[in-house]
Protein backbone atom coordinates (compact mmCIF):
# COMPACT_ATOMS: atom_id res chain seq x y z
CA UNK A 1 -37.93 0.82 30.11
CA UNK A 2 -34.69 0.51 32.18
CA UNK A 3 -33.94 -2.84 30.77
CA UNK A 4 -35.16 -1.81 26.78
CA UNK A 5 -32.56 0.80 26.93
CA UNK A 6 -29.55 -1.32 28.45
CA UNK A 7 -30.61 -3.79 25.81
CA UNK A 8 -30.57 -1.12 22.99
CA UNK A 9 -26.90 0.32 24.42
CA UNK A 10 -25.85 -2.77 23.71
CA UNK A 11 -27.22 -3.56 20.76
CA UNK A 12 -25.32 -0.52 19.55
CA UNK A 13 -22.30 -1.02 20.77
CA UNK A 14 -22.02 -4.98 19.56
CA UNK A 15 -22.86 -3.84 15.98
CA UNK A 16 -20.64 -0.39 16.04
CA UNK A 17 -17.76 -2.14 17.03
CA UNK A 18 -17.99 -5.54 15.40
CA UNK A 19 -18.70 -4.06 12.29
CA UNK A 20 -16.10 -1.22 12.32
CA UNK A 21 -14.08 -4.37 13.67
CA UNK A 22 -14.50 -6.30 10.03
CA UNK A 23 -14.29 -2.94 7.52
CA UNK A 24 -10.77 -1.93 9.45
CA UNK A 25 -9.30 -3.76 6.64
CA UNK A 26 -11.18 -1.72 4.06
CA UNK A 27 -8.09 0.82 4.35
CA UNK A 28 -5.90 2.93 2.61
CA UNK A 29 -2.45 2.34 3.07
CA UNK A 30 0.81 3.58 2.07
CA UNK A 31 4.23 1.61 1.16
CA UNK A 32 7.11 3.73 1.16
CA UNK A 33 10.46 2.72 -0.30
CA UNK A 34 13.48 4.58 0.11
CA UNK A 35 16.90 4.60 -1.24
CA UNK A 36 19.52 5.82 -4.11
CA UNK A 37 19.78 6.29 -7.61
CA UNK A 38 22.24 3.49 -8.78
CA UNK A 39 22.37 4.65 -12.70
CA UNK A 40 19.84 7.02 -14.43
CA UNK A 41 19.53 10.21 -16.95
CA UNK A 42 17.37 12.33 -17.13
CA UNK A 43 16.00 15.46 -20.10
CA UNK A 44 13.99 17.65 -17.60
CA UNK A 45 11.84 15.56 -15.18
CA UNK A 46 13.34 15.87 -12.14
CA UNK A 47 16.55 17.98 -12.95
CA UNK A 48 15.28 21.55 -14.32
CA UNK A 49 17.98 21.30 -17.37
CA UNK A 50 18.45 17.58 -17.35
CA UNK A 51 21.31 15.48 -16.47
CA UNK A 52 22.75 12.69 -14.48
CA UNK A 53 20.88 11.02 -11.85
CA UNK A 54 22.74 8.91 -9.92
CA UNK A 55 23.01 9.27 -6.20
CA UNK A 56 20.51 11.31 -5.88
CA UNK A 57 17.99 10.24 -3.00
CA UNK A 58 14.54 8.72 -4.02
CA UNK A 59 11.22 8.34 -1.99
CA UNK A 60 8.72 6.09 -3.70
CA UNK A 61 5.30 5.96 -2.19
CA UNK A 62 2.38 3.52 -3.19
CA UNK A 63 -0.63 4.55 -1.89
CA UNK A 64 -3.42 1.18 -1.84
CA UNK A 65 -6.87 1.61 -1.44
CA UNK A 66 -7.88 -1.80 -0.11
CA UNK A 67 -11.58 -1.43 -0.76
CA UNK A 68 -10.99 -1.84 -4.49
CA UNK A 69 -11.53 -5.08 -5.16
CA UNK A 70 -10.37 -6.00 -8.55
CA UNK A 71 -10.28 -10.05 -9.79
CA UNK A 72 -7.06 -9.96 -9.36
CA UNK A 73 -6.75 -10.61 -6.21
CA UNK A 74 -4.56 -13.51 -4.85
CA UNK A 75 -4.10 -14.68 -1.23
CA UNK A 76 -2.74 -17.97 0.09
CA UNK A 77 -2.56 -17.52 4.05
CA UNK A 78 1.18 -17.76 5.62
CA UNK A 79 2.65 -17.88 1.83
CA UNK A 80 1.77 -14.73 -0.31
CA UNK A 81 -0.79 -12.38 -1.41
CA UNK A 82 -1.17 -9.54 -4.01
CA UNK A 83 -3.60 -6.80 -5.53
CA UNK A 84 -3.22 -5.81 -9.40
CA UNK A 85 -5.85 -4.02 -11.74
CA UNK A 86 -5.76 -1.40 -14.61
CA UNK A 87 -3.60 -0.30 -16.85
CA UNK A 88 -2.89 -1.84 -21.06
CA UNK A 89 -2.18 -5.47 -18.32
CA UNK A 90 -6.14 -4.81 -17.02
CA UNK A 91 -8.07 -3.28 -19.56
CA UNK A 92 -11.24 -2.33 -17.96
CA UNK A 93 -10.73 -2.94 -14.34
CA UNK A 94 -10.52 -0.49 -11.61
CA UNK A 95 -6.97 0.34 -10.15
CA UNK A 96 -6.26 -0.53 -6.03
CA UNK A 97 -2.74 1.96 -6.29
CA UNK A 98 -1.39 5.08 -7.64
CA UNK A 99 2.32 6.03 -6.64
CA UNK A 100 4.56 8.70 -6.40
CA UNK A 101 8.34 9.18 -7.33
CA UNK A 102 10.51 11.53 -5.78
CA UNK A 103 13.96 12.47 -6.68
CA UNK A 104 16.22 15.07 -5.58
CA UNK A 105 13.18 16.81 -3.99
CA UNK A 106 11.02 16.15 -7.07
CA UNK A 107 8.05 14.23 -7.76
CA UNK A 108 6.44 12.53 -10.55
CA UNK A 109 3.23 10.55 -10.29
CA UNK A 110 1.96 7.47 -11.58
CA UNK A 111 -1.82 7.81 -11.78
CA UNK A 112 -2.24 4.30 -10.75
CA UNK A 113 -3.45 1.70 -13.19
CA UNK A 114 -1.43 -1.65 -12.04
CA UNK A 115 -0.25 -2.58 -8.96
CA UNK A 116 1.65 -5.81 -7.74
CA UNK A 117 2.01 -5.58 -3.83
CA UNK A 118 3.17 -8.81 -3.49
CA UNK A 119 4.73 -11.07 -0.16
CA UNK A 120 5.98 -14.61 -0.87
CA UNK A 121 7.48 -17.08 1.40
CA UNK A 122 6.75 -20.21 -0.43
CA UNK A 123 8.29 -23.08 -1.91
CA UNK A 124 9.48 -21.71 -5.54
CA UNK A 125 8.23 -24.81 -7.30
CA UNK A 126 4.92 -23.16 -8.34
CA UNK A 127 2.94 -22.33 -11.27
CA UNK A 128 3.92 -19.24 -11.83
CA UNK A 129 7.78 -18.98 -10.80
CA UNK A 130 10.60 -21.71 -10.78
CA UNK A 131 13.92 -21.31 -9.51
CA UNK A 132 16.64 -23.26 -7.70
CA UNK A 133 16.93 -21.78 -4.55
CA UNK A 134 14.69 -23.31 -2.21
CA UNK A 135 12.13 -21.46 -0.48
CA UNK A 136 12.46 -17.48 -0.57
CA UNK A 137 10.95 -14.42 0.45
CA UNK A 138 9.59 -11.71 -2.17
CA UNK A 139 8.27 -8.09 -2.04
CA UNK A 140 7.30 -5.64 -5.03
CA UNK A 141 5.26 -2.27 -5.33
CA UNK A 142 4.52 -1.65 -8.77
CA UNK A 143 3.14 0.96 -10.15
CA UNK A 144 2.13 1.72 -14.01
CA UNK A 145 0.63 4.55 -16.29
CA UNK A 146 0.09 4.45 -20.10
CA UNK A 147 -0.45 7.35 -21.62
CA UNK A 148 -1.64 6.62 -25.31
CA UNK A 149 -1.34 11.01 -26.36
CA UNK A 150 2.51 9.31 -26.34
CA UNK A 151 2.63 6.13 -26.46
CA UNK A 152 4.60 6.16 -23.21
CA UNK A 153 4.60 4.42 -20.00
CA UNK A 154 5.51 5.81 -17.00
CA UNK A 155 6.14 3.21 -14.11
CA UNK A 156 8.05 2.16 -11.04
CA UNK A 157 9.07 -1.24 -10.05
CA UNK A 158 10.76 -1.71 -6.34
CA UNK A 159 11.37 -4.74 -5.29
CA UNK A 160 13.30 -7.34 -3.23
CA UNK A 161 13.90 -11.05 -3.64
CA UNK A 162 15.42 -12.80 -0.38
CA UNK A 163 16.93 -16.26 -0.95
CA UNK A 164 18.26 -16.26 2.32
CA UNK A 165 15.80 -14.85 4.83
CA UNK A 166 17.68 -12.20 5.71
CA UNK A 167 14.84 -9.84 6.97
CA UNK A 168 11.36 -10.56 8.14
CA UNK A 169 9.14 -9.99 5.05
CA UNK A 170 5.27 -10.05 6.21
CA UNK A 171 3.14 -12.70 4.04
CA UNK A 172 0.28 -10.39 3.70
CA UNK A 173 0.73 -7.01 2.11
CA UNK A 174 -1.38 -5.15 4.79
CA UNK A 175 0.83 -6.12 7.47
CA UNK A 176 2.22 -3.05 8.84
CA UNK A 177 5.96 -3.64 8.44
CA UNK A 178 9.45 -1.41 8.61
CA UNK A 179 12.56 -2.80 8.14
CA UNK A 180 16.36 -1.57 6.63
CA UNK A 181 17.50 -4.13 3.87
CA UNK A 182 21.01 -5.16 4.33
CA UNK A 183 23.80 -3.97 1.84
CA UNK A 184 24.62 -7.51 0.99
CA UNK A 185 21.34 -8.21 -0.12
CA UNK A 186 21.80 -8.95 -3.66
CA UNK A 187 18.04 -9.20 -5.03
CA UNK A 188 17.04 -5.60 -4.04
CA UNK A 189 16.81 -2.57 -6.33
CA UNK A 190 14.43 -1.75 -9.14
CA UNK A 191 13.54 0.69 -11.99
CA UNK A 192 11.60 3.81 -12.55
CA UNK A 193 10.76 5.42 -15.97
CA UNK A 194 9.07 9.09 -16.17
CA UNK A 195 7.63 11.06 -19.34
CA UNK A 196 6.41 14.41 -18.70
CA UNK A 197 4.90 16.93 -21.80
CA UNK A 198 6.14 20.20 -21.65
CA UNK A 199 4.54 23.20 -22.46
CA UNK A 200 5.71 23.61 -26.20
CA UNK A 201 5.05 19.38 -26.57
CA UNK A 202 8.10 17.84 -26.79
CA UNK A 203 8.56 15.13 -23.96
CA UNK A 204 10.61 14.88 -20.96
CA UNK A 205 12.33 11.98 -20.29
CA UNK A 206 13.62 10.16 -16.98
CA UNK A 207 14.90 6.63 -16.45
CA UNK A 208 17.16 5.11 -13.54
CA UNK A 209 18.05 1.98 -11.94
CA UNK A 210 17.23 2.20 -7.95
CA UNK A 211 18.41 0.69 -4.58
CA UNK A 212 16.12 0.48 -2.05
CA UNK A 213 17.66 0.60 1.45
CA UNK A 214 14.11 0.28 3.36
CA UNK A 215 10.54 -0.47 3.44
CA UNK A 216 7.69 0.67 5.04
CA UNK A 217 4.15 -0.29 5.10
CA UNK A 218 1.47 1.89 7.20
CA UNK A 219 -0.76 0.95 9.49
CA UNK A 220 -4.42 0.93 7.43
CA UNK A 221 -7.06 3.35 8.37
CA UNK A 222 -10.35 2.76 8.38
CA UNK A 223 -12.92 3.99 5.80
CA UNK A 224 -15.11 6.80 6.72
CA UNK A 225 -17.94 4.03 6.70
CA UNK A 226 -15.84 2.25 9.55
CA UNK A 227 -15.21 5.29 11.68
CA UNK A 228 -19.02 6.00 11.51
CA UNK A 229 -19.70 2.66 13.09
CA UNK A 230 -16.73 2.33 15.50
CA UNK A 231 -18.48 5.82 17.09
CA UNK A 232 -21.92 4.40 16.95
CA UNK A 233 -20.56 1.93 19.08
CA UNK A 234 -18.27 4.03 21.44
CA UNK A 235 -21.48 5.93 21.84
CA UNK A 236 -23.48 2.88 22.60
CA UNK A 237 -21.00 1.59 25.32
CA UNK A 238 -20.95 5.25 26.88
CA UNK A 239 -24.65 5.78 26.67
CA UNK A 240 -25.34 2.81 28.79
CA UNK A 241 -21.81 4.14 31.36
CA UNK A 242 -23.49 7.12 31.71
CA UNK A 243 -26.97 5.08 32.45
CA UNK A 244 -25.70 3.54 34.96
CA UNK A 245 -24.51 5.58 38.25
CA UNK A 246 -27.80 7.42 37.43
CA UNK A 247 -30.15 4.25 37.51
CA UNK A 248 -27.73 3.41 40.86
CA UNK A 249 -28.84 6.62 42.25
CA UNK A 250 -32.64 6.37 41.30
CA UNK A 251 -32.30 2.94 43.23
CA UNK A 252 -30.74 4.33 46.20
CA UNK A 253 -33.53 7.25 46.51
CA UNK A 254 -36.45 5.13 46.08
């Protein structure tokens, strides 16, 4: 009996853990770009009565739910990897992102749709990009909404390129990273578009040109499915440390 129940514990605890061990990376997680409207106007998205943008301060997150798995899905260990899917680009797939713009203390989502969450560090000569710069490091959240009422598309685009390896970009998109990007990086920046329908059904419009001063990327967290196993587990392993001063007593006594 004594031995049946250790073996269960165990048994518990193994496939709690090892399990909760291989969804972890089932996550949702959560770039955030930050930085300053470089040029932009603007008829009522973010500024009540409309108006100039720039220098205004943005926060773009880009929330990814990993667990979407879309076939567009590219990974090439130590060089880059990405996630795309929705959208008028992916007719009929699911989306892994939706993202947020805020400016000047107001936000404007992107219900999701396409997503390139991309980290390259490879030699440029490939299929798909060809420049004369060596090797070089490269990082975009994208995110993109079509709205055919319209005819519109909403979508932001942030983005650095890094000829000169200037800050430690992580190959794999899920890596948690955090990082400033230096003023004299050229390649940074990117672009944001907003159309919003007011009330009466005439269209608000926002464009801007962006620089990004830094990047963040969140630690993942698991899926509820993950945390259900990782405390099966926990429970197995303390099941059997509880077992055991008692079965140490009954020893003793007998």
């Amino acid at each position: 009996m004594v031995g049946n129940f250790r073996r269960l514990g165990a048994v518990l605890a193994a496939v709690g853990l090892t399990a909760a061990a291989e969804g972890a990376h089932a996550a949702i997680l959560t770039a955030t770009w930050r930085g300053y409207v470089q040029l932009g106007t603007d008829t009522g998205v973010y500024l009540p009565s409309g108006g100039n943008l720039a220098g205004l301060p943005f926060t773009y997150r880009v929330t990814i739910d990993d667990a979407t798995t879309t076939p567009y899905q590219y990974s090439s260990p130590g060089q880059y990897s990405s996630t795309e899917g929705g959208s008028h680009f992916y007719i009929g797939d699911p989306s892994p992102a939706s993202g947020v713009m805020t400016i000047g203390g107001v936000s404007s989502a992107v219900t999701g749709d396409y997503v390139s969450v991309v980290s390259h560090q490879v030699n440029v000569n490939g299929p798909f990009f060809i420049y004369n710069h060596g090797t070089y490091q490269w990082l975009e959240n994208r995110t993109d909404s079509f709205n055919p009422a319209i005819g519109l598309e909403s979508y932001t685009d942030l983005y650095i390129v890094d000829y000169g390896h200037s800050i430690s970009v992580p190959w794999d998109y899920r890596t948690p990273a955090s990082f400033l990007l230096p003023a004299g990086l050229a390649a940074r920046g990117g672009f944001t578009a907003a159309y919003v329908t007011r009330p009466d059904g005439s269209i608000a419009a926002a464009t801007a040109e962006l620089i990004a001063t830094s990047y963040t990327m969140a630690a993942g967290v698991p899926e509820p499915g993950s945390w259900g196993l990782m405390l099966l587990g926990l429970g197995g392993v303390g099941a059997m440390a509880r077992r055991a001063p008692r079965l140490g007593r009954d020893a003793r006594t007998s």
